[in-house]
Protein backbone atom coordinates (compact mmCIF):
# COMPACT_ATOMS: atom_id res chain seq x y z
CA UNK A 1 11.30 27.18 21.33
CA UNK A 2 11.12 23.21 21.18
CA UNK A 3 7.74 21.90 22.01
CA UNK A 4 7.84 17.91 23.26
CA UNK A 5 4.71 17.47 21.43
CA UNK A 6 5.12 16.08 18.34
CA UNK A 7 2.00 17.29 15.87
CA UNK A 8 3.94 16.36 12.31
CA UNK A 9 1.43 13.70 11.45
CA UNK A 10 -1.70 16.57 11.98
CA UNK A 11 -3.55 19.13 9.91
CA UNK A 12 -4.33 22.56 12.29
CA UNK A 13 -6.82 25.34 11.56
CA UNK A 14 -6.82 28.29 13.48
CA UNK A 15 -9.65 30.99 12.91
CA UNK A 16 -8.65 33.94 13.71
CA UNK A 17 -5.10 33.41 13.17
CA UNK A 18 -4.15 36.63 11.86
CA UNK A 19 -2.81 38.62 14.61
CA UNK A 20 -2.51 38.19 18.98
CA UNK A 21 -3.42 35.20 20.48
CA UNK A 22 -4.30 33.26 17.15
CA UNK A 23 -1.11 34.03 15.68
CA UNK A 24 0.70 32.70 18.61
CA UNK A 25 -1.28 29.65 18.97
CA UNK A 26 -0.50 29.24 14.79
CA UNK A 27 3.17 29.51 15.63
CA UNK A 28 2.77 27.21 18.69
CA UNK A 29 1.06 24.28 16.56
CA UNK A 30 3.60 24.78 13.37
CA UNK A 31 6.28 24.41 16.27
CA UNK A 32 5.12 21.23 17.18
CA UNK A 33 5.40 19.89 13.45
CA UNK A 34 1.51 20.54 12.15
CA UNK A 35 1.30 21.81 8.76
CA UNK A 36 -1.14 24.88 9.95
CA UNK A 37 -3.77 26.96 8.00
CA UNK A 38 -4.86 30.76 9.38
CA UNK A 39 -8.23 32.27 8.60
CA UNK A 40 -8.38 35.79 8.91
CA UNK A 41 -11.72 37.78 7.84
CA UNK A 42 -11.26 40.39 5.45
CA UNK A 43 -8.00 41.92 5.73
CA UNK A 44 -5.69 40.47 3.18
CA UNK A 45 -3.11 42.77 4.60
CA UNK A 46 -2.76 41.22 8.44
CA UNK A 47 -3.52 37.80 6.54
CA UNK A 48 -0.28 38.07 4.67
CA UNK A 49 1.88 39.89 7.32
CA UNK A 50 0.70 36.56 9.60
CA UNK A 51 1.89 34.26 6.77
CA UNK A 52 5.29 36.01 6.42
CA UNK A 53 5.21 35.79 10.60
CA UNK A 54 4.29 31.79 10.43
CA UNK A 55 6.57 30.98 8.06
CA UNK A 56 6.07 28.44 5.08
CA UNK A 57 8.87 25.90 6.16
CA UNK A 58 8.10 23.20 2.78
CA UNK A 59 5.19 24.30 2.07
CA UNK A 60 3.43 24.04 5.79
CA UNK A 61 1.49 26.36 6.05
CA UNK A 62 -1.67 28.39 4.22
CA UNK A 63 -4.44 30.89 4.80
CA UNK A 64 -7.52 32.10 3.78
CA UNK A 65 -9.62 34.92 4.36
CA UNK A 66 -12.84 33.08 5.75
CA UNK A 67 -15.73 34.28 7.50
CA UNK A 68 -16.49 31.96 9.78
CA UNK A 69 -20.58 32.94 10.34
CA UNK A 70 -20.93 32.02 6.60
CA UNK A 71 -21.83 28.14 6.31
CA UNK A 72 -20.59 28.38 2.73
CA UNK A 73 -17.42 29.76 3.25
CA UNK A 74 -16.22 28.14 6.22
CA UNK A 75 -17.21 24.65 3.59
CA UNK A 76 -15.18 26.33 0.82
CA UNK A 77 -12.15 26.69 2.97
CA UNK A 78 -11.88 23.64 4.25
CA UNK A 79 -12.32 22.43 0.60
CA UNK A 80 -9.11 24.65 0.18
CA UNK A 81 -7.63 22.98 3.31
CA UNK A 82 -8.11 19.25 2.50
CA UNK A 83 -7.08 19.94 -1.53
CA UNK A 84 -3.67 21.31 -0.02
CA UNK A 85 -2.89 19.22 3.40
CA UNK A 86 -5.69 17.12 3.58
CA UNK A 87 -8.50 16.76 6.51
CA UNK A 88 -8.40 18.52 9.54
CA UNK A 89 -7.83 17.06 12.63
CA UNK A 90 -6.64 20.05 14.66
CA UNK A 91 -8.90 22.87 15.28
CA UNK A 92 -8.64 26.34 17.21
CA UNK A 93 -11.88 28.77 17.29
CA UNK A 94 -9.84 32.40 17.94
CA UNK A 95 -12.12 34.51 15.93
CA UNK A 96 -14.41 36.88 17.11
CA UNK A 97 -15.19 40.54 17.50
CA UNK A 98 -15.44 42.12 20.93
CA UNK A 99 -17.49 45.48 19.76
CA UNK A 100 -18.40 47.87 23.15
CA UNK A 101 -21.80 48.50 23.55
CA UNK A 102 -24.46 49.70 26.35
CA UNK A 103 -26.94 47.58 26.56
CA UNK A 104 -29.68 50.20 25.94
CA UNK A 105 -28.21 51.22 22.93
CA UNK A 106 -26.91 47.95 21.04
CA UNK A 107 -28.70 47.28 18.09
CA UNK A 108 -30.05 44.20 17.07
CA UNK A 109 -27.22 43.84 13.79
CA UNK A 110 -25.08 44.12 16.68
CA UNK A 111 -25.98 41.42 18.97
CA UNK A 112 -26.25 38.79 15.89
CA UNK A 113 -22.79 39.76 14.74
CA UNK A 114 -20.98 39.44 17.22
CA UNK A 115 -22.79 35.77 18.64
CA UNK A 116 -22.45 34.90 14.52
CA UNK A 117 -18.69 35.26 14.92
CA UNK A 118 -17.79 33.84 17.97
CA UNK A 119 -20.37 31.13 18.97
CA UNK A 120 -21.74 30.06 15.01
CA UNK A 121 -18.40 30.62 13.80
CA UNK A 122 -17.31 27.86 16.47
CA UNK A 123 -20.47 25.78 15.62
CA UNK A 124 -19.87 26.07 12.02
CA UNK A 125 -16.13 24.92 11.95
CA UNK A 126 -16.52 22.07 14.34
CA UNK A 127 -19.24 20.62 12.85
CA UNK A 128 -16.89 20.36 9.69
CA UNK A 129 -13.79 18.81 11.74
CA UNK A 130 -16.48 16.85 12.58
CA UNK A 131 -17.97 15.75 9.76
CA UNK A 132 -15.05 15.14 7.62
CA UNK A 133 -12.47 13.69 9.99
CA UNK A 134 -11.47 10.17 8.60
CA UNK A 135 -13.10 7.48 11.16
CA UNK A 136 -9.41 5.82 12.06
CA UNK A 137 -8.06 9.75 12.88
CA UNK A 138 -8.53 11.25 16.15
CA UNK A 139 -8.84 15.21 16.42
CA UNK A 140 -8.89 18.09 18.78
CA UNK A 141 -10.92 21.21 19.26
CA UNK A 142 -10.07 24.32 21.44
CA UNK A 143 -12.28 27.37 21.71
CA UNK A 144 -10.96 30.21 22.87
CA UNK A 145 -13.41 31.76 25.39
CA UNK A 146 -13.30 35.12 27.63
CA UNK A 147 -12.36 36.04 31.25
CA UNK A 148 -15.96 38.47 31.10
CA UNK A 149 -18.15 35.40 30.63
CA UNK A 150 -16.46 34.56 34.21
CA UNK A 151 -16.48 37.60 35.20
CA UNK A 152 -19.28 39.77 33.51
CA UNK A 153 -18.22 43.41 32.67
CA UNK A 154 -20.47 46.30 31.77
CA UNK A 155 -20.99 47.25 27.81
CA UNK A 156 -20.40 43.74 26.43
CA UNK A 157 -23.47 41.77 26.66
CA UNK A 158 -23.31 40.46 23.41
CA UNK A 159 -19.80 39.09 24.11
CA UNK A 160 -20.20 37.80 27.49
CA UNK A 161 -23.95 35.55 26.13
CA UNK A 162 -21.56 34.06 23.15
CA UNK A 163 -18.41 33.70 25.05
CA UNK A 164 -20.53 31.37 27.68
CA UNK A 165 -21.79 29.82 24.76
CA UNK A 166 -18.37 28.33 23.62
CA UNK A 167 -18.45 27.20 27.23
CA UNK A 168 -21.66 24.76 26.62
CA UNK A 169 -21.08 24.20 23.18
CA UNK A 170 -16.86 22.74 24.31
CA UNK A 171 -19.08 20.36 26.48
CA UNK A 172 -21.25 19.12 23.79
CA UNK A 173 -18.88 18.84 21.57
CA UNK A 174 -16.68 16.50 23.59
CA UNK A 175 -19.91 14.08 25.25
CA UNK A 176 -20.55 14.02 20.71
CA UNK A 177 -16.85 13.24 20.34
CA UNK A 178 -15.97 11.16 23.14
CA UNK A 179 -13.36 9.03 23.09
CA UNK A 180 -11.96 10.30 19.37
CA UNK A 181 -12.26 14.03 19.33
CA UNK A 182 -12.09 15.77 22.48
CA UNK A 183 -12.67 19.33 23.26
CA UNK A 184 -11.93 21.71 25.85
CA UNK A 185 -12.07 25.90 26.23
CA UNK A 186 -9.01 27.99 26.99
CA UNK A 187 -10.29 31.49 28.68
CA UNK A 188 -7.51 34.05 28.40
CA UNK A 189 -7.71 37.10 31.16
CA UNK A 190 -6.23 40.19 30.32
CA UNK A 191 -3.58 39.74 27.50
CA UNK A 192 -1.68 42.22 25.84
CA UNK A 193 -2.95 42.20 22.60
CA UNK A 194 -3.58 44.82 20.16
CA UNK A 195 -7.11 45.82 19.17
CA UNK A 196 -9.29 47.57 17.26
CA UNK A 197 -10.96 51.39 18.36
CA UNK A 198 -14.03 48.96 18.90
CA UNK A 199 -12.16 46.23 20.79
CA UNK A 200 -11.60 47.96 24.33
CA UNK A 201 -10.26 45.82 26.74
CA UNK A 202 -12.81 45.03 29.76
CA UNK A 203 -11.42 46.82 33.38
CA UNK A 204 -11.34 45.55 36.55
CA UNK A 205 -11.87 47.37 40.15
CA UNK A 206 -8.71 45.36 40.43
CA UNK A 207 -6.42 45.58 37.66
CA UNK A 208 -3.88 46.89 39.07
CA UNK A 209 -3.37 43.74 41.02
CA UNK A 210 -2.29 41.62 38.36
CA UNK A 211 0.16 41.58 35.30
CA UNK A 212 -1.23 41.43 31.52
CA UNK A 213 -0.45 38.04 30.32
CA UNK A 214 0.94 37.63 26.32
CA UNK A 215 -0.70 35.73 23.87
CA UNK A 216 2.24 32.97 23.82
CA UNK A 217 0.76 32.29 27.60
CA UNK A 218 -2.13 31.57 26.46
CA UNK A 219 -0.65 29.30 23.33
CA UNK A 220 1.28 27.04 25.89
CA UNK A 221 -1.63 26.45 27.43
CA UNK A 222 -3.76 25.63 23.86
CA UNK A 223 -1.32 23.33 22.67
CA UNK A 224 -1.44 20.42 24.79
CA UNK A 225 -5.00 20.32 24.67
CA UNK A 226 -4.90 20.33 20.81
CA UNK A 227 -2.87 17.27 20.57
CA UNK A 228 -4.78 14.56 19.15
CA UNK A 229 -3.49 11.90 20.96
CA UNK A 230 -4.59 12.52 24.05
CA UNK A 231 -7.94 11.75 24.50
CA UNK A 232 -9.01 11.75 28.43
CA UNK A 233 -9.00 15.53 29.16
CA UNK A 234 -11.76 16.91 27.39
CA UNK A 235 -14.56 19.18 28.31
CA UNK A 236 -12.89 20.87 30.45
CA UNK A 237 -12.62 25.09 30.61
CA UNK A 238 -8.65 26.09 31.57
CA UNK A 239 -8.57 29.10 32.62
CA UNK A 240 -5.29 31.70 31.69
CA UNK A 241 -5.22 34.68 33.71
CA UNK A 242 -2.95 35.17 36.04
CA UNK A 243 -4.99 34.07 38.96
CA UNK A 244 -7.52 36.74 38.05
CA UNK A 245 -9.97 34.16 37.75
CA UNK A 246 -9.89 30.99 39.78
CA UNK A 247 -13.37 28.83 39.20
C-alpha cells in the first residue's frame, strides 16, 4: 500500500512493536519512507519474527528488546537508536500489558506494573524524544490509549487509571511541545489482535453490535498524526472503534 506521506527524512520508534497493532503501525511508518526501530520486552523470539515481518529494505530498520519502565534502558536504546539512524523524531507508545484482575484481589506488584508499562513507559520515552531532538527538527508523539478508559470495564482497574493517564499526559506533552513536537492519543476499540492467557479482551453488553476492527485500522489512523510536519493538530484523543465510542 502507497502512503502520500512522505516520512524518508524521519527516525520512528515504536514500543511495543513486536506483534498487533505496533507491528502494523511499524509497517505503516517504514511505508511512508522512515527508517523504523521496534522495541519489544523480553521475547527475542516475536522481536525477530517482527523484524523478518518489517523488513530491512537498506538497512531501515532495527530493534531492541527494551523495557520501557526502566529509565536506563529506555536511555540505552535510544543510544542504540541515534548510533545507527540518528535522533528520533517519530515516536509511538504501543507497549503495555493489559493483565485481568478483580479489584479486591489485585496486588499491589500488580497495579505498579502495569501503570510502569503503559503510562512511565510513555513518560520515559517522550521525555527522551524530547530531550534529544535537534532544536531545527520537528517531531511527533502518538500514544496508543484504550476504548475501557472511555468506557470503564470490570477487572481492569489498573489499565483503565494508566490508559487515562496517556490521555493527560498526550495533553501535556503537546502545551510542552507546542508548535515543534505535537502529540495526540489514538484509542483503538475492539481489534482483533492476539493476546496473551492474561490479556482478555474487555466485553461489551453490546458487542455484538459492532465488527472487530484490525490493527492496520488503527495504523491509518496513527500515521498522519505521526508526521512531523504537521504541527496544528495536536492534543487531541482520535478515537478508532467502529463507532463504539463516540466522545
Amino acid at each position: 500500500m502507497a502512503y502520500p506521506i512522505d516520512l524518508s527524512a524521519e527516525v520512528a520508534l515504536v514500543t511495543g512493536g513486536s506483534r498487533n497493532i505496533g507491528l502494523a503501525v511499524a509497517k505503516a511508518l517504514r511505508a511512508a519512507g522512515a527508517r523504523v526501530c521496534i522495541w519489544g520486552g523480553s521475547d527475542r523470539a516475536a522481536l525477530e519474527a517482527a523484524l523478518v515481518a518489517l523488513g530491512d529494505d537498506a538497512g531501515a530498520a532495527m530493534g531492541g528488546l527494551v523495557k520501557v519502565e526502566d529509565e536506563n534502558s529506555v536511555v540505552a536504546g535510544y543510544d542504540e537508536i541515534e548510533a545507527q539512524f540518528g535522533p528520533v523524531s517519530i515516536l509511538v507508545n504501543s507497549a503495555a500489558v493489559r493483565p485481568y484482575d478483580p479489584l479486591v484481589t489485585m496486588s499491589r506488584a500488580i497495579w505498579t506494573q502495569t501503570v510502569d508499562v503503559i503510562l512511565t513507559g510513555a513518560f520515559l520515552t517522550s521525555r527522551e524524544l524530547v530531550r534529544r531532538l535537534p532544536r531545527e527538527r520537528n517531531g511527533a508523539i502518538v500514544n496508543l490509549g484504550g476504548i475501557s478508559a472511555h468506557r470503564p470495564a470490570k477487572d481492569r482497574a489498573h489499565v483503565i487509571a494508566a490508559k487515562t493517564g496517556l490521555i493527560g499526559l498526550t495533553r501535556a506533552l503537546a502545551e510542552e511541545g507546542l508548535g515543534r513536537i505535537r502529540a495526540n492519543c489514538v484509542v483503538p476499540g475492539a481489534i482483533d489482535t492476539e493476546r496473551n492467557v492474561s490479556q482478555i479482551r474487555p466485553r461489551f453488553a453490546d458487542d455484538r453490535g459492532y465488527a472487530l476492527g484490525r490493527p492496520a485500522d488503527v495504523a491509518n489512523a496513527v500515521l498522519p498524526l505521526a508526521d512531523p510536519s504537521e504541527q496544528y493538530v495536536t492534543g487531541q484523543t482520535v478515537h478508532v472503534s467502529g463507532g463504539r465510542f463516540m466522545p
